[in-house]
C-alpha atoms as a PDB file:
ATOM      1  CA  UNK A   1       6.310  20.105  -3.613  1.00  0.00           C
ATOM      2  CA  UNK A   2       6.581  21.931  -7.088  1.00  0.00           C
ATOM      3  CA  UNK A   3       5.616  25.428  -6.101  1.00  0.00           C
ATOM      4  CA  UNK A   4       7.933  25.077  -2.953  1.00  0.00           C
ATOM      5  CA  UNK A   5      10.488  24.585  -5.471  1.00  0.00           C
ATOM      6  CA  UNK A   6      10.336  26.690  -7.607  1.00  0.00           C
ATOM      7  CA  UNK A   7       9.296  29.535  -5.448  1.00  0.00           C
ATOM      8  CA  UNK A   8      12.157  29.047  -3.573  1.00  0.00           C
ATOM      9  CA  UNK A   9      14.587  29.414  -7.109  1.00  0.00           C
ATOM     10  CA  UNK A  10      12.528  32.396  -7.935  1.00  0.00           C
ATOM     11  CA  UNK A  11      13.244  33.886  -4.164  1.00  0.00           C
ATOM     12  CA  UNK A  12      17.028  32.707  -4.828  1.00  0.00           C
ATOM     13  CA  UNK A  13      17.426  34.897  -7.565  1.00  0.00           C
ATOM     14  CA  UNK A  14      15.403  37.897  -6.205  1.00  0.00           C
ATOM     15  CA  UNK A  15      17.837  37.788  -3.542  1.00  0.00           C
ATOM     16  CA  UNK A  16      20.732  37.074  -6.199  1.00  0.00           C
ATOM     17  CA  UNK A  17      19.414  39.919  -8.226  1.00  0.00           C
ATOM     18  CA  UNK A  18      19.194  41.872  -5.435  1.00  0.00           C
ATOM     19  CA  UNK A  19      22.568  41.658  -3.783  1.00  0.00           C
ATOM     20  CA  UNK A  20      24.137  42.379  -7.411  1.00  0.00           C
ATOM     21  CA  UNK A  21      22.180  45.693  -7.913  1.00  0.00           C
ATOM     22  CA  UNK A  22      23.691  46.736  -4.627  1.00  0.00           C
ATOM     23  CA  UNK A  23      27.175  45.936  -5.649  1.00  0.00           C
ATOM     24  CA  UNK A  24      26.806  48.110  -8.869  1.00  0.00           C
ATOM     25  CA  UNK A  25      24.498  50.788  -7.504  1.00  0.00           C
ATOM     26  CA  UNK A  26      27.256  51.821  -4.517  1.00  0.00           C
ATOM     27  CA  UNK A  27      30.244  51.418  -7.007  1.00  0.00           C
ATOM     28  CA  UNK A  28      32.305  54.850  -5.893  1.00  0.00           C
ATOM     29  CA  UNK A  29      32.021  57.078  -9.040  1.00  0.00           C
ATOM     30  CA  UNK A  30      29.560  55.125 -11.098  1.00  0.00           C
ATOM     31  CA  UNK A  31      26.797  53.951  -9.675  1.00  0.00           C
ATOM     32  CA  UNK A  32      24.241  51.770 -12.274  1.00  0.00           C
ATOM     33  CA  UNK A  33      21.049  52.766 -12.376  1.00  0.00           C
ATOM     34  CA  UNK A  34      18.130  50.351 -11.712  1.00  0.00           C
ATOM     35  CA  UNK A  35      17.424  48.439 -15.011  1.00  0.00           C
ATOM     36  CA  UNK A  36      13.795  46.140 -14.590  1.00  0.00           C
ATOM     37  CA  UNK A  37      14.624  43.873 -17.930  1.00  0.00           C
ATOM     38  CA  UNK A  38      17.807  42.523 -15.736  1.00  0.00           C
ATOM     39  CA  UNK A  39      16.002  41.276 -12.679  1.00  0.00           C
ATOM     40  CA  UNK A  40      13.107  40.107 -14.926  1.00  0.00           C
ATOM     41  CA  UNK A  41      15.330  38.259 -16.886  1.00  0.00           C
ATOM     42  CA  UNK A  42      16.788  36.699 -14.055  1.00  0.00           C
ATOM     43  CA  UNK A  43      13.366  36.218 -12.289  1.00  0.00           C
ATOM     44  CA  UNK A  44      12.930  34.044 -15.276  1.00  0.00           C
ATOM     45  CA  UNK A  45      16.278  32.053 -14.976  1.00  0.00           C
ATOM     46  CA  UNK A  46      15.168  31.490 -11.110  1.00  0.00           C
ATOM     47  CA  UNK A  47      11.711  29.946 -12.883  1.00  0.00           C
ATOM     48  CA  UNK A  48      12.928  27.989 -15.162  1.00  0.00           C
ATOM     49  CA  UNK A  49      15.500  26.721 -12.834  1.00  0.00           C
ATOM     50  CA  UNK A  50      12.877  25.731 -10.396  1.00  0.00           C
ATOM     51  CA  UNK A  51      10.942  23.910 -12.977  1.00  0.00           C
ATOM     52  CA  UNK A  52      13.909  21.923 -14.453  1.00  0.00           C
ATOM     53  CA  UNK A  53      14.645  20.953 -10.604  1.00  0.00           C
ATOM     54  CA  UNK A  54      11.327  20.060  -9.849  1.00  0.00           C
ATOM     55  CA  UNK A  55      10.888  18.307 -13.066  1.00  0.00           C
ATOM     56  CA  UNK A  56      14.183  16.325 -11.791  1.00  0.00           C
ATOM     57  CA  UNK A  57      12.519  15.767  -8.566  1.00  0.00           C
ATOM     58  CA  UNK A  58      14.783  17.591  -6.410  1.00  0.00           C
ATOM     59  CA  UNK A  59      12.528  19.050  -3.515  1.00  0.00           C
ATOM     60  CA  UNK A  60      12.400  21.330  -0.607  1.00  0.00           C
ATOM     61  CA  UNK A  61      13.698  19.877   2.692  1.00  0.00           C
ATOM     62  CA  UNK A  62      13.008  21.890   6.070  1.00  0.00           C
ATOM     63  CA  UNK A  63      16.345  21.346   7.578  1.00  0.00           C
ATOM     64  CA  UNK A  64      18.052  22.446   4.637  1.00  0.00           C
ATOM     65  CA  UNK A  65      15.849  25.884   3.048  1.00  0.00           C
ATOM     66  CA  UNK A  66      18.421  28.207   4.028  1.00  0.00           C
ATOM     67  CA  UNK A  67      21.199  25.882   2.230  1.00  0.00           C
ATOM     68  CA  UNK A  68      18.886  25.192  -0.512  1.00  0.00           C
ATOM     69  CA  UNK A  69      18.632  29.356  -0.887  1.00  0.00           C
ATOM     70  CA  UNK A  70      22.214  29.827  -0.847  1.00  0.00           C
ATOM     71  CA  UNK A  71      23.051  27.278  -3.295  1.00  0.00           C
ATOM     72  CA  UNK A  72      19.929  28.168  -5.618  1.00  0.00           C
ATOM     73  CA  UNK A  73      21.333  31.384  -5.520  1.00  0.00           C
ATOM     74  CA  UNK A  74      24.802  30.261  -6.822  1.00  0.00           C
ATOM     75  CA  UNK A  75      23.197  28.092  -9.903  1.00  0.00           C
ATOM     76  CA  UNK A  76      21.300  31.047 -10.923  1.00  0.00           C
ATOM     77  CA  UNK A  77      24.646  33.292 -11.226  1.00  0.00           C
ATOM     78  CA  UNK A  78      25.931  30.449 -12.556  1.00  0.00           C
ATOM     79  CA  UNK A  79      23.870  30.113 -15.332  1.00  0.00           C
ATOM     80  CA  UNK A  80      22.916  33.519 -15.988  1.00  0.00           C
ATOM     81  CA  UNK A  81      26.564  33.684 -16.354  1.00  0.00           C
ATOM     82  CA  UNK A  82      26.830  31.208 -18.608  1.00  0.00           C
ATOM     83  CA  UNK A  83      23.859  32.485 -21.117  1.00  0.00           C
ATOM     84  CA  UNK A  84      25.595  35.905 -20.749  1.00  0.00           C
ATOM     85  CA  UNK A  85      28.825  34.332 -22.698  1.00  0.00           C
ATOM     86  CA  UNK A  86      26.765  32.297 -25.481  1.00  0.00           C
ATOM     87  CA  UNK A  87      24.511  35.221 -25.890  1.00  0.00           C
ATOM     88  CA  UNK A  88      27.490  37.452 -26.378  1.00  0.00           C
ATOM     89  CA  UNK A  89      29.698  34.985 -28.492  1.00  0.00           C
ATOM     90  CA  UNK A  90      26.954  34.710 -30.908  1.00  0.00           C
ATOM     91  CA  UNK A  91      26.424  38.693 -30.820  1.00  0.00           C
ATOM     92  CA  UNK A  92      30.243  38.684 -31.694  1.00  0.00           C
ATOM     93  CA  UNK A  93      30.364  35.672 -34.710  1.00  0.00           C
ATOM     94  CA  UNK A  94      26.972  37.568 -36.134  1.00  0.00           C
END
């Protein structure tokens, strides 16, 4: 049950990453290019993500993966969101 879990976080926020880099990379005018240290980092929110909801024993259901994806996928941005703002805010008071 724990690799099903977190494997499907990590493949949450592949897709998550994914979709994003899209978004930016076909912005008319200014396209971003491809920056690896982004989707690693949030490869590694996916991870941890999956280990905290393991750890909390929330598991993988068959009937509801593709929910599951969708709302892994949200807690990620979420999150990553989140750490964006503290990360900044302390950046900012430093």
């Amino acid at each position: 049950m724990g690799a099903e879990t977190v494997g499907i976080a990590i493949l949450s926020a592949l897709i998550y990453s994914v979709v994003f880099y899209a978004k930016h990379y076909f912005k008319p005018g200014k396209p971003e290019p491809f920056d690896p240290t982004k989707l690693g980092a949030t490869l590694l929110v996916g991870a941890v993500l999956g280990v905290i909801f393991y750890a909390g024993g929330v598991g993988i259901t068959a009937e509801a993966v593709e929910m599951q994806l969708i709302a892994y996928a949200g807690i990620v941005a979420l999150v990553e969101s989140v750490l964006k703002l503290v990360y900044r805010g302390i950046k900012k008071i430093a």
